[in-house]
Protein backbone atom coordinates (compact mmCIF):
# COMPACT_ATOMS: atom_id res chain seq x y z
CA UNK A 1 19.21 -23.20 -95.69
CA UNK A 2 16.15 -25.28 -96.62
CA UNK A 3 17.97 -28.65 -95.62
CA UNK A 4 18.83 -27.02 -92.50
CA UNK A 5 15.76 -26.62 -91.41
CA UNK A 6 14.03 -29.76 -92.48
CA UNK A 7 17.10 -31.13 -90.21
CA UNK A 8 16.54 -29.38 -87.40
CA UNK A 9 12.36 -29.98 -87.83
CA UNK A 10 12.73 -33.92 -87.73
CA UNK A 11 15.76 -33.75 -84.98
CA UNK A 12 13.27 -33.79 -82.00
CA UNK A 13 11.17 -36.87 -83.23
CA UNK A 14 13.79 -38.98 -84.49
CA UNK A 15 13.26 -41.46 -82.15
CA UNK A 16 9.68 -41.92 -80.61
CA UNK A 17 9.60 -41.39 -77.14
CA UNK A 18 12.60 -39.21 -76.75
CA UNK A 19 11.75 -35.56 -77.67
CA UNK A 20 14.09 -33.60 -78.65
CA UNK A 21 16.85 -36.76 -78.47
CA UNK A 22 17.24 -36.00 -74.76
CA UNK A 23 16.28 -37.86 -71.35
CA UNK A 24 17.85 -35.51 -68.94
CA UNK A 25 14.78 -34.03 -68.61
CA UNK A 26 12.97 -37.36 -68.09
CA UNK A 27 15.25 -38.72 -64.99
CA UNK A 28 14.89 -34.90 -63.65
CA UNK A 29 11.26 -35.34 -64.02
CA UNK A 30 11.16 -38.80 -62.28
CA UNK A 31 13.15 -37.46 -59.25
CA UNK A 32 11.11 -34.28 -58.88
CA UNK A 33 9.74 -34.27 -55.32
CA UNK A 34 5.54 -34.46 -55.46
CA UNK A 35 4.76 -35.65 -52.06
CA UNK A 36 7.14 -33.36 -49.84
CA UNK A 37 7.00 -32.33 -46.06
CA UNK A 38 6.06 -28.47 -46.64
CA UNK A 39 3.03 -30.24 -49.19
CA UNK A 40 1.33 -32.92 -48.96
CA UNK A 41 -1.48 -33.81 -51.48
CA UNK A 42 -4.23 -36.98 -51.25
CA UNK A 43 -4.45 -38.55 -55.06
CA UNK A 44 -7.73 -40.62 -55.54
CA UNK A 45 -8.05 -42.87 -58.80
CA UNK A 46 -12.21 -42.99 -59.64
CA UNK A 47 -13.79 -45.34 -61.75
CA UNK A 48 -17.18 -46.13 -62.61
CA UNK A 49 -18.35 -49.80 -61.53
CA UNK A 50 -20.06 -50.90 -64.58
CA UNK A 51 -19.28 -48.90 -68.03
CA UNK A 52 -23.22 -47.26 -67.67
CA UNK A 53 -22.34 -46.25 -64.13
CA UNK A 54 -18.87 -44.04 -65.53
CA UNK A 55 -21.00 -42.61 -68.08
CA UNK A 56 -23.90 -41.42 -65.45
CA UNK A 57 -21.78 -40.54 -62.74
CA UNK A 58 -18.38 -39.15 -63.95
CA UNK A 59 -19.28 -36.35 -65.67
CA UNK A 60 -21.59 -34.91 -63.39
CA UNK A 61 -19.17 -35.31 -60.52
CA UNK A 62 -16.45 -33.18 -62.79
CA UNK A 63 -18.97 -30.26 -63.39
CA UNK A 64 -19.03 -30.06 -59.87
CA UNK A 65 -15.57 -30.20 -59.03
CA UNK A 66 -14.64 -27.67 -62.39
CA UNK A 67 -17.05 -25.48 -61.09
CA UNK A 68 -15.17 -25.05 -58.34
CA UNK A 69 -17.09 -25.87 -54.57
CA UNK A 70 -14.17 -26.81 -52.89
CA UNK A 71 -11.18 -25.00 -52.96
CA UNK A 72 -8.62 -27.86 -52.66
CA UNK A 73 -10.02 -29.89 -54.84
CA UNK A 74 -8.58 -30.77 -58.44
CA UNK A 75 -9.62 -32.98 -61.25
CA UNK A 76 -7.70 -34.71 -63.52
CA UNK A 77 -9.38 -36.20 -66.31
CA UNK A 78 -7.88 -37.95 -69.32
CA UNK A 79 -9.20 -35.35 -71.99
CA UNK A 80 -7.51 -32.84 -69.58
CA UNK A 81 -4.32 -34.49 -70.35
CA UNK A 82 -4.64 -35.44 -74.22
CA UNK A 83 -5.49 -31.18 -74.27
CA UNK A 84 -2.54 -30.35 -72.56
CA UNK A 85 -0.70 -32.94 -74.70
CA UNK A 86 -1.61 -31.59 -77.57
CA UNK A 87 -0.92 -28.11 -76.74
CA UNK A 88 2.32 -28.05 -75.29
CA UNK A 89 3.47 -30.85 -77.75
CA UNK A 90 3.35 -28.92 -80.98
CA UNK A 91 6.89 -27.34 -81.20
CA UNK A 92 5.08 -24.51 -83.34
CA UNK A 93 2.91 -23.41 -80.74
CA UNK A 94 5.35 -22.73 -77.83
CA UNK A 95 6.39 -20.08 -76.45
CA UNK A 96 9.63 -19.97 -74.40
CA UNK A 97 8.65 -17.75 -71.84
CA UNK A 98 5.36 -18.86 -70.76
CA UNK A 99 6.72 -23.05 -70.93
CA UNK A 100 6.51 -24.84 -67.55
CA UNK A 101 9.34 -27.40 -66.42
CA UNK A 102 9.87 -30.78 -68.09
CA UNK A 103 6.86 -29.83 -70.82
CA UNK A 104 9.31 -31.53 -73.02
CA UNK A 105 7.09 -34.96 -72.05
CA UNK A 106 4.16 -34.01 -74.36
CA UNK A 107 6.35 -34.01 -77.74
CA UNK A 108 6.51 -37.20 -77.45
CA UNK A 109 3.55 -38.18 -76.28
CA UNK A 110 2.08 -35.89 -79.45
CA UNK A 111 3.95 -37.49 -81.96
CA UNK A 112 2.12 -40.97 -80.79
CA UNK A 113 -1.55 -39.32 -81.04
CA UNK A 114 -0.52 -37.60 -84.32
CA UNK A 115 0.27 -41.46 -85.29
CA UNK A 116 -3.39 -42.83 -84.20
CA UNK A 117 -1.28 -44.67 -81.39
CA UNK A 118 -2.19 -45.57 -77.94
CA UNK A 119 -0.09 -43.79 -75.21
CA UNK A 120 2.02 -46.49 -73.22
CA UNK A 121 1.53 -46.68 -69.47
CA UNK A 122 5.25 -45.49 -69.01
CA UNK A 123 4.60 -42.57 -71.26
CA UNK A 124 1.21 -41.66 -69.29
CA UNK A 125 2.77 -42.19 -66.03
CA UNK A 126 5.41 -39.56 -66.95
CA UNK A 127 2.86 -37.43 -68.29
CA UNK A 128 0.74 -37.52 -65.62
CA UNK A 129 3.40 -36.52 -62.84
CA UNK A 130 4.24 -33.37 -65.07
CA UNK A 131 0.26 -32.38 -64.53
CA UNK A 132 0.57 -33.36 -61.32
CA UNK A 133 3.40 -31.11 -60.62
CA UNK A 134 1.90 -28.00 -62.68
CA UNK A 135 -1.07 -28.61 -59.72
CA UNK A 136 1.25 -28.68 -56.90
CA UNK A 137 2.96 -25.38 -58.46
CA UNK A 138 -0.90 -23.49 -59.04
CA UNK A 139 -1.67 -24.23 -55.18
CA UNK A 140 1.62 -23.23 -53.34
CA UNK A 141 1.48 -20.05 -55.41
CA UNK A 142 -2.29 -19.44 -54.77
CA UNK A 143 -0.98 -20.35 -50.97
CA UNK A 144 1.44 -17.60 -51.10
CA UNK A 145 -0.38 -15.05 -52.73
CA UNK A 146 -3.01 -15.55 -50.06
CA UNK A 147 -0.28 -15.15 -47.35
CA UNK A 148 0.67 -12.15 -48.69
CA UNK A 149 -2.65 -10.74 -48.82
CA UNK A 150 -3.20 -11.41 -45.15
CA UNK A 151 0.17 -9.86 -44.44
CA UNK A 152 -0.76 -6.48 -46.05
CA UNK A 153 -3.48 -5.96 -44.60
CA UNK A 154 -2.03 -6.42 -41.15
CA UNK A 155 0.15 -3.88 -42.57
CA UNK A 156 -2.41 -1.78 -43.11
CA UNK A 157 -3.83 -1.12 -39.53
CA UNK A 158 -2.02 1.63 -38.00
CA UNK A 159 -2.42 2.08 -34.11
CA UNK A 160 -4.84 4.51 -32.10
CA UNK A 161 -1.71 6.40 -30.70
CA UNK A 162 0.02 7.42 -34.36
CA UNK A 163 -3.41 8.69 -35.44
CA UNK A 164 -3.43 11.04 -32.22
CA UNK A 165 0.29 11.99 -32.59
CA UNK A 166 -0.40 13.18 -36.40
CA UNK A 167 -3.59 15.11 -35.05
CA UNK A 168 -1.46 18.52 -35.48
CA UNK A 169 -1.00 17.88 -39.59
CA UNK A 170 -5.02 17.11 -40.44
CA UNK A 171 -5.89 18.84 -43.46
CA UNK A 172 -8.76 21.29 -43.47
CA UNK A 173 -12.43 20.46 -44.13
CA UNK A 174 -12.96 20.01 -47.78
CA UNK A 175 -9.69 18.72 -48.40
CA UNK A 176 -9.03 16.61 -51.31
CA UNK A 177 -8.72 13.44 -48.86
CA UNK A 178 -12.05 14.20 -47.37
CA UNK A 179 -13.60 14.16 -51.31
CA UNK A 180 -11.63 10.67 -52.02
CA UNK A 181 -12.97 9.38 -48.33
CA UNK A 182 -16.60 9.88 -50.04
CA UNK A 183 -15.86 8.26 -53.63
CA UNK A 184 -14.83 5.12 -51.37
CA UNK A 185 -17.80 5.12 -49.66
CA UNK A 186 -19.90 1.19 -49.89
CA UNK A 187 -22.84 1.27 -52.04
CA UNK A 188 -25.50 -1.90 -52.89
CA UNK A 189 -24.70 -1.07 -56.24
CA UNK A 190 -21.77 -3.14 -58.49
CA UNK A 191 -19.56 -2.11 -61.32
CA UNK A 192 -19.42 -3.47 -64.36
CA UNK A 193 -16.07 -5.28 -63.81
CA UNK A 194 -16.93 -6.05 -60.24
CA UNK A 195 -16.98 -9.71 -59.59
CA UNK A 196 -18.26 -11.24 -56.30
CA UNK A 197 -15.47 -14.20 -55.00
CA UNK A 198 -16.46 -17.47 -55.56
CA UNK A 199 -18.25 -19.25 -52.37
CA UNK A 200 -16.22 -22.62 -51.19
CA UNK A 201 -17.08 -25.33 -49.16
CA UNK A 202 -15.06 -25.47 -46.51
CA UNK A 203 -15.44 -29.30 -45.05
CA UNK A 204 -12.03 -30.62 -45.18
CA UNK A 205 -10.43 -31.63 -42.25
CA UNK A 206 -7.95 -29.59 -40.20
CA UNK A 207 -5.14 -32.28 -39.57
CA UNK A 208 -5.20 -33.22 -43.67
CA UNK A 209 -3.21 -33.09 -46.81
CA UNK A 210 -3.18 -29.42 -48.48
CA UNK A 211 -4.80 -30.50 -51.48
CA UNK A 212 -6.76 -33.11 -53.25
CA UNK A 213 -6.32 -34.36 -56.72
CA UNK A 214 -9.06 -36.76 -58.33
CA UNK A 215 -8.18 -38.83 -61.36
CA UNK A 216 -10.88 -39.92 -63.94
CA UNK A 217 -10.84 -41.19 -67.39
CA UNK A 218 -7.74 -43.45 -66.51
CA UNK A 219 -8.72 -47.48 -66.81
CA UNK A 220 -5.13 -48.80 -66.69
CA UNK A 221 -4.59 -50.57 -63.34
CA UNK A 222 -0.72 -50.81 -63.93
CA UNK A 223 -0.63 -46.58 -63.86
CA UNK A 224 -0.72 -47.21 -60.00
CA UNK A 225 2.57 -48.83 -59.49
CA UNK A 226 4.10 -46.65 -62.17
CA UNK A 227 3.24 -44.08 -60.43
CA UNK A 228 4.46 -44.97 -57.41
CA UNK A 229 7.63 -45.93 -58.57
CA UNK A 230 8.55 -41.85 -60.16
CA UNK A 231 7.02 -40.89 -56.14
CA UNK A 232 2.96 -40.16 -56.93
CA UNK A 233 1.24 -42.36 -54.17
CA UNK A 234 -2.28 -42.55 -54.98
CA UNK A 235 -4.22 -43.11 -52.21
CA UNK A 236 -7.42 -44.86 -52.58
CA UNK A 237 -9.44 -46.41 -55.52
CA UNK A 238 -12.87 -45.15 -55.67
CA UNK A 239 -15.81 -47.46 -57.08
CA UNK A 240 -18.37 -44.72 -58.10
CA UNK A 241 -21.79 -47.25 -58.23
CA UNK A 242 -25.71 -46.25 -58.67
CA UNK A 243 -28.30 -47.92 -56.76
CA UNK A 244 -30.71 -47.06 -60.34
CA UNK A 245 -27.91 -49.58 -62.07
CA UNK A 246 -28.21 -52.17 -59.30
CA UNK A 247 -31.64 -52.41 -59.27
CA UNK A 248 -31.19 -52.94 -63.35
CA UNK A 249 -29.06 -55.44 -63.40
CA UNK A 250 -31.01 -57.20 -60.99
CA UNK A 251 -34.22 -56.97 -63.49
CA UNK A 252 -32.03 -58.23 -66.42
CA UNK A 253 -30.43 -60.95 -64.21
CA UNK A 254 -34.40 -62.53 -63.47
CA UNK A 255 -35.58 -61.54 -66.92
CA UNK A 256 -32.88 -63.69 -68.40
CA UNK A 257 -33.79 -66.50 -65.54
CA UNK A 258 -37.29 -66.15 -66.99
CA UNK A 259 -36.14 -65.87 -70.81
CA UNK A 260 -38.50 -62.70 -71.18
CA UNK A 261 -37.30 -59.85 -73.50
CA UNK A 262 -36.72 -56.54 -71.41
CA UNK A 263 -39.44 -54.15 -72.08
CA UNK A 264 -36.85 -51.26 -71.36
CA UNK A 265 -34.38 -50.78 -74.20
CA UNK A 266 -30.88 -50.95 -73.00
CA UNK A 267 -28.06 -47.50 -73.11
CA UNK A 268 -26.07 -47.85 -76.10
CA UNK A 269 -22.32 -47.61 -74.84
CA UNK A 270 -19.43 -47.93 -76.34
CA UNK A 271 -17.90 -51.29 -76.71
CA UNK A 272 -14.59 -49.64 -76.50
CA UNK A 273 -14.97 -48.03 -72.55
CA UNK A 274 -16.95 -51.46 -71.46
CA UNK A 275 -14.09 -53.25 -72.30
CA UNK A 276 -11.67 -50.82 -70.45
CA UNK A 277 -13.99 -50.80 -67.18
CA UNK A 278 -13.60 -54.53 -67.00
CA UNK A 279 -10.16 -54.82 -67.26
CA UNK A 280 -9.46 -52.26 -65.21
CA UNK A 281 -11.45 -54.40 -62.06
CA UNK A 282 -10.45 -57.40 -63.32
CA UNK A 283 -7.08 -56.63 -62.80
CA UNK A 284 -6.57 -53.87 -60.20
CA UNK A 285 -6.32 -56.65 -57.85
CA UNK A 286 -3.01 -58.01 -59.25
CA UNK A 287 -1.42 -54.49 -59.78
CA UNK A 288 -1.89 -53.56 -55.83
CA UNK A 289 0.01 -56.70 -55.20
CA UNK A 290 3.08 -56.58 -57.69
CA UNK A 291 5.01 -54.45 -55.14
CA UNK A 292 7.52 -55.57 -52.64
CA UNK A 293 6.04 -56.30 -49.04
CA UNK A 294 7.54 -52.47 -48.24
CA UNK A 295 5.70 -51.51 -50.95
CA UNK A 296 2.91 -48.33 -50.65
CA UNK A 297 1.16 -50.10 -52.92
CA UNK A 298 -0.24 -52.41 -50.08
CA UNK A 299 -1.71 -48.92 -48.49
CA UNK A 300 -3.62 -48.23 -51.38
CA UNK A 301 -7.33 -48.37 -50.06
CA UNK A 302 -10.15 -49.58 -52.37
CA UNK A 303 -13.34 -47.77 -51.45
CA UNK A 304 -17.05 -47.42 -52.75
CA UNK A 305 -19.67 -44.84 -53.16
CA UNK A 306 -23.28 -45.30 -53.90
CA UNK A 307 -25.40 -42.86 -55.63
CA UNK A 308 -28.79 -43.19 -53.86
CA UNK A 309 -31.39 -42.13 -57.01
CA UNK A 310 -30.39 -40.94 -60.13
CA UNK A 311 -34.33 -41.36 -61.53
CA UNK A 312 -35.01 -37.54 -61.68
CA UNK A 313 -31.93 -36.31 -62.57
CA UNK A 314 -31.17 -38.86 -65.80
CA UNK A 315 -35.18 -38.11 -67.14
CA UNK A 316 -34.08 -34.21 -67.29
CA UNK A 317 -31.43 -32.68 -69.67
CA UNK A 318 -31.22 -29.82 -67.37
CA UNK A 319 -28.05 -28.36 -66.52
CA UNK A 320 -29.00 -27.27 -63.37
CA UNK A 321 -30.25 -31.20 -62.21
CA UNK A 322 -26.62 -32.52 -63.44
CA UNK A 323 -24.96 -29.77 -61.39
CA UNK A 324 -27.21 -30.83 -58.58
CA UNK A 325 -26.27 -34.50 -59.25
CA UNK A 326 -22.36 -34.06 -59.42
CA UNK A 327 -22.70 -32.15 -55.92
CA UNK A 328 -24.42 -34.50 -54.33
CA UNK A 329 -22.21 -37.35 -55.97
CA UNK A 330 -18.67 -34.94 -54.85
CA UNK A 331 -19.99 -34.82 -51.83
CA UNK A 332 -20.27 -38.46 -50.99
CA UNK A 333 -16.76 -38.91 -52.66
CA UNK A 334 -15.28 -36.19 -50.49
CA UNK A 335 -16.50 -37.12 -47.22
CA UNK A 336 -15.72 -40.91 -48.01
CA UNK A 337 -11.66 -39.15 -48.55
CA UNK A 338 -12.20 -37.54 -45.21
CA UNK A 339 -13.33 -40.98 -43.61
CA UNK A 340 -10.78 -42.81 -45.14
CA UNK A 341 -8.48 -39.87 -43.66
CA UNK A 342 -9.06 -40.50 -40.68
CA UNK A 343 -9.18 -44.26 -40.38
CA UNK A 344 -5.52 -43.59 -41.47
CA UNK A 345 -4.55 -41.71 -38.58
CA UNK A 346 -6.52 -44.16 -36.29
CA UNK A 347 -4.99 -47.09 -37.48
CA UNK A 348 -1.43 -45.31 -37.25
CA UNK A 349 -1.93 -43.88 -33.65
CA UNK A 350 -2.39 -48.11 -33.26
CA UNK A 351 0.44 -48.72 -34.80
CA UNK A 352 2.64 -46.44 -32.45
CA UNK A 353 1.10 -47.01 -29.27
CA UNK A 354 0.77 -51.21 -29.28
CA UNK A 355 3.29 -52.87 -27.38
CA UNK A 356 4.16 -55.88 -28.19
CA UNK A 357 5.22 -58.83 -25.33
CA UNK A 358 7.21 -61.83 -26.17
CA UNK A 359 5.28 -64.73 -24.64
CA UNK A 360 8.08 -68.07 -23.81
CA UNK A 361 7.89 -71.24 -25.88
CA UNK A 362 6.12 -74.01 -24.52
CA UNK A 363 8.51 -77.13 -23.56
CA UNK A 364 8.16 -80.24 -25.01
CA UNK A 365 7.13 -82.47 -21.37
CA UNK A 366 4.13 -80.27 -21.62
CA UNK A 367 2.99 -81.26 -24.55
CA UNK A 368 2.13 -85.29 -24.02
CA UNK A 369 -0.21 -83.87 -21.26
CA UNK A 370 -1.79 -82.03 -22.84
CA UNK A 371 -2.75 -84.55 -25.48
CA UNK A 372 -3.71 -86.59 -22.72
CA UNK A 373 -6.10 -84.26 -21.33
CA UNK A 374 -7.37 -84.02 -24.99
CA UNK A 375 -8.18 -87.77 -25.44
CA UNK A 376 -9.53 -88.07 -21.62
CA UNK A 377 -13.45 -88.33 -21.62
């Protein structure tokens, strides 16, 4: 019985990378529709300019978007993922009911963590398109349950002329109906349990996707092609810059001109992240252009957003002033997506409506004259 069971235990992880010995899953999983014609989601890839810059700017801008103030808005951050991972890849943990499709992607990604190993880019692409989908899932069910909600309570209104046709079976004064009619009564006062709806901002454009996913924490250029090669576009590449950091790199870049120690002591940050912000830059570049000349990769758009003044919010540990600086800073980012939106649409309406004429060859008698009229004073 025992040697049973320490069979069936290392069975799954016999060979890393292929949980439970199967890839059916994994080709299911790469041919899963994201983008689709009923759904149609805009995936933005954001990533600090400098490594200060992610440190200031990210987190702020996911407290905003957690909390929530847009209601098709999702983030996506890498600790998101590594949780999920972690979660849904511990075989003792699961529960068969509650699993969602193709969660058979964390084992393996567990078993490297549990190693101290990096997660491959293949790996985290797969990964990623199973969060991805588990996104897609929470807002077309949100999407329906909303529909329904609308439909009952058109069900709910009954006409003028059934209310005068039933006029013969009212109940008498002081009926039991009459007493429930006054519990329902509207007061100012709230229950215990009663909890208001959230507020959303509700800026996004009419003629857009039906939901927005924003991806932080990610610093691996080639994830972009990957992705688009198991059917996640991703859209645009944000730059999220500081015009605070600007200004100090400027002051360094004269103070080092001038050989004069900086009187401001520089943020520690972590050699590890600086590095990854670099490459990332350094080679996002030659990722966008490693697809085929039909590629989607050539679509992807590489924007930037500037954070005017991040003085009074970075002096303060207030948790009010970072929620106050994420908003600002998701509402730059969102209304850049919206921008970029519609350039799309303008550029595409160009696309359909030029015409293009084919203009004849010019012969070859024509062309001594016109090197004559060249070298004539």
């Amino acid at each position: 019985m025992q040697a049973g069971k320490k069979g069936s235990a290392k069975k799954p992880r016999a060979t890393p990378g292929t949980p439970a010995g199967n890839k059916t899953f994994e080709a299911e999983l790469i041919k899963a529709q994201f983008h689709e014609g009923s759904w149609q989601a805009c995936v933005s890839l954001l990533v600090g300019r400098s490594p200060e810059e992610e440190k200031q700017l990210v987190s702020p801008l996911a407290r905003a978007v957690l909390k929530p103030q847009r209601k098709l808005f999702t983030i996506l951050s890498r600790d998101n993922v590594l949780l999920k991972i972690r979660e849904l890849g511990n075989p003792r943990a699961k529960k068969s009911d509650h699993l969602p499709m193709f969660y058979e992607i964390t084992e393996a990604a567990k078993a490297l963590l549990d190693a101290g190993e990096e997660i491959p880019c293949d790996l985290m692409t797969k990964v990623l398109k199973f969060m991805l989908l588990q996104i897609k899932a929470s807002d077309k069910h949100r999407r329906e349950g909303e529909q329904l909600k609308t439909e009952g309570r058109e069900e709910k209104v009954v006409p003028p002329s059934d209310n005068k046709a039933k006029g013969s079976n009212r109940k008498p004064k002081g009926s039991s109906s009459a007493v429930e009619g006054s519990k329902q009564k509207k007061t100012g006062l709230k229950r215990r349990d009663d909890v208001d709806p959230p507020t959303f901002i509700d800026d996004e454009p009419d003629p857009g996707p039906h939901h927005y996913i924003l991806l932080v924490g990610f610093y691996q250029p080639q994830l972009i092609p990957l992705l688009d090669e198991v059917g996640v576009h991703v859209a645009n590449v944000i730059q999220l810059c500081s015009e605070q950091a600007q200004t100090r790199a400027e002051e360094q870049g004269h103070r080092s001109e001038e050989n004069r120690p900086s009187t401001r002591a520089p943020q520690v940050l972590d050699a590890e992240i600086t590095l990854k912000v670099k490459r990332f830059w350094s080679g996002l570049r030659a990722a966008l252009d490693s697809g085929p000349p039909d590629s989607r990769l050539h679509d992807v758009v590489q924007l930037s957003y500037t954070v005017p003044d991040l003085t009074s919010c970075l002096q303060t540990h207030d948790s009010d002033a970072v929620l106050s600086l994420g908003s600002r800073i998701f509402e730059g980012v969102a209304n850049l997506i919206y921008d970029c939106l519609d350039w799309r649409r303008q550029h595409q309406h160009y696309r359909d409506n030029v015409k293009l004429l084919s203009v004849p060859c010019v012969g070859r008698d024509s062309q001594p004259e016109q090197v004559n009229m060249l070298e004539s004073p």
